[in-house]
C-alpha atoms as a PDB file:
ATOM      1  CA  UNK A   1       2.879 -13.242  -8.954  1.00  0.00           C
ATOM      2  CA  UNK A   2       0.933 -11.121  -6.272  1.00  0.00           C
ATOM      3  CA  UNK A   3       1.616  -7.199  -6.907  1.00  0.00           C
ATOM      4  CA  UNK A   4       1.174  -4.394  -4.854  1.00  0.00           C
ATOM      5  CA  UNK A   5      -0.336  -1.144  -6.529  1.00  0.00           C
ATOM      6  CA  UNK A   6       0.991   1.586  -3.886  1.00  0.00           C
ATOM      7  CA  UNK A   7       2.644   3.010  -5.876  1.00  0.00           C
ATOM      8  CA  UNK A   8      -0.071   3.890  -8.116  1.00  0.00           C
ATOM      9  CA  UNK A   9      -2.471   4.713  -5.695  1.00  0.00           C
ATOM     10  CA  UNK A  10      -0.707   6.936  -4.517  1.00  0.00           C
ATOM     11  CA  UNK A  11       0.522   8.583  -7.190  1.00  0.00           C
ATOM     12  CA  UNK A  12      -3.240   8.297  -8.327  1.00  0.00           C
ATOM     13  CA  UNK A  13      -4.025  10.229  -5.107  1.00  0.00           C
ATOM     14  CA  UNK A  14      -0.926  12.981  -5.527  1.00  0.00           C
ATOM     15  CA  UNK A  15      -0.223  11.463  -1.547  1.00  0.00           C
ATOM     16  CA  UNK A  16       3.436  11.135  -0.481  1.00  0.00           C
ATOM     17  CA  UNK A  17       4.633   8.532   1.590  1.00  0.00           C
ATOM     18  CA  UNK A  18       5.560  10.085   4.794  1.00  0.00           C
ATOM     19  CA  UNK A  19       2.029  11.305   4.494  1.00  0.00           C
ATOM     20  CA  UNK A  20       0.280   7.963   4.473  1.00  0.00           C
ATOM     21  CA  UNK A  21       2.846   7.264   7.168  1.00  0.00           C
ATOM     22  CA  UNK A  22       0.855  10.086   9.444  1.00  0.00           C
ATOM     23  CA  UNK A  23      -2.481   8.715   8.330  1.00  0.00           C
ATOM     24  CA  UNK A  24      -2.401   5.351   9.202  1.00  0.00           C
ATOM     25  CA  UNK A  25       0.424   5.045  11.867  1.00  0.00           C
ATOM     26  CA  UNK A  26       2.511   3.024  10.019  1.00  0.00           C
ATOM     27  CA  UNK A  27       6.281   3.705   9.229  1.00  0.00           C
ATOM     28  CA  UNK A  28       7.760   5.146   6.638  1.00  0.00           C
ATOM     29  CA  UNK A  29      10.182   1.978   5.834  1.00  0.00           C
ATOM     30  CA  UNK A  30       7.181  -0.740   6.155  1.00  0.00           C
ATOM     31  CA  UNK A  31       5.125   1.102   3.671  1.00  0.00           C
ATOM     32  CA  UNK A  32       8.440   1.623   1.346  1.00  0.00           C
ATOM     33  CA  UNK A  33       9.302  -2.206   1.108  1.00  0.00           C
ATOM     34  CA  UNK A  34       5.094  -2.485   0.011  1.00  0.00           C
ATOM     35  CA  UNK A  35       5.599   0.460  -2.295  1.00  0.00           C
ATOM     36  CA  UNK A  36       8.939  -1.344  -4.012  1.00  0.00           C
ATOM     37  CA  UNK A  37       6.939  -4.601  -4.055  1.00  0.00           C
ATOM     38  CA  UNK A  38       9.220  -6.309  -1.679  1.00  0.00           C
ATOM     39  CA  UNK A  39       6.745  -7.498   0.769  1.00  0.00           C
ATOM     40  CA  UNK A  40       6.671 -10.959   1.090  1.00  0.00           C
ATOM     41  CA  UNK A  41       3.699 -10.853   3.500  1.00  0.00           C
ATOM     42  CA  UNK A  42       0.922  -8.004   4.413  1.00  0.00           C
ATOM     43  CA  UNK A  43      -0.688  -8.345   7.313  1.00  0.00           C
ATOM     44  CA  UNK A  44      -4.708  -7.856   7.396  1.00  0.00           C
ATOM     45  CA  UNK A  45      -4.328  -5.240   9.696  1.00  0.00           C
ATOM     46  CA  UNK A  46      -1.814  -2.809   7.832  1.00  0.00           C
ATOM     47  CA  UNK A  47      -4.047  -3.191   4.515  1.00  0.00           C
ATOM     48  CA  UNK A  48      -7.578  -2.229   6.478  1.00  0.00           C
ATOM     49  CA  UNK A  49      -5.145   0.817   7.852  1.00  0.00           C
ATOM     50  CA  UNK A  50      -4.462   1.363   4.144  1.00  0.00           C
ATOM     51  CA  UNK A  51      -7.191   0.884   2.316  1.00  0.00           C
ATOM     52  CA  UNK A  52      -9.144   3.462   4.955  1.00  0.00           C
ATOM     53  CA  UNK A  53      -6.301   6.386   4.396  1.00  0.00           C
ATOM     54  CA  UNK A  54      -6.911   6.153   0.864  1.00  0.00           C
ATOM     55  CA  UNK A  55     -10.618   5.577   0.552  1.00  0.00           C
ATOM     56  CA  UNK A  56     -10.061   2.167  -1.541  1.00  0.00           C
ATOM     57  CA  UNK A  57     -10.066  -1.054  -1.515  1.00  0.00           C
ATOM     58  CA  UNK A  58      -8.008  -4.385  -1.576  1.00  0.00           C
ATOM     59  CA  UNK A  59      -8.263  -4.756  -5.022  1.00  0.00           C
ATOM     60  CA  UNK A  60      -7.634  -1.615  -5.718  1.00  0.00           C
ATOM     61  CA  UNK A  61      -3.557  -2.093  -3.693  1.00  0.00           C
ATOM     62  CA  UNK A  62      -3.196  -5.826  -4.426  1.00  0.00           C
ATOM     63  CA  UNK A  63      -2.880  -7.704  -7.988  1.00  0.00           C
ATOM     64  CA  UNK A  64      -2.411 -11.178  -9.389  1.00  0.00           C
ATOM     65  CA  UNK A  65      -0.021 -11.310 -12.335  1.00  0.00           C
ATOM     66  CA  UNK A  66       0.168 -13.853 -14.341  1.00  0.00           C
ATOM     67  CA  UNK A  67       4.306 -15.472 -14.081  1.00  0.00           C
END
């Protein structure tokens, strides 16, 4: 299973959500359903728009779990 780490990061980064909203442009409900891991898809663009708000990256948002 593919996991996504925002909500680490972020809490890693004491960053809110609405926040990284303002810094990359995205909204508020996109980056919730990543946050909540349900996400079935990420587009290349919204994790480069990620990874360069919070200085990291892909590896550092996205993780393989074993089933």
């Amino acid at each position: 299973m593919i996991r996504v780490r925002l909500d680490y990061v972020l809490l890693d980064r004491r960053m809110k959500l609405k926040d990284l909203a303002e810094d990359t442009g995205l909204a508020v409900n996109n980056l919730s359903i990543l946050k909540t891991n349900k996400a079935r898809a990420i587009r290349f663009s919204t994790l480069n728009a990620l990874c360069r708000a919070l200085k990291c990256t892909p590896g550092d948002l996205i993780e393989y779990v074993p089933d």
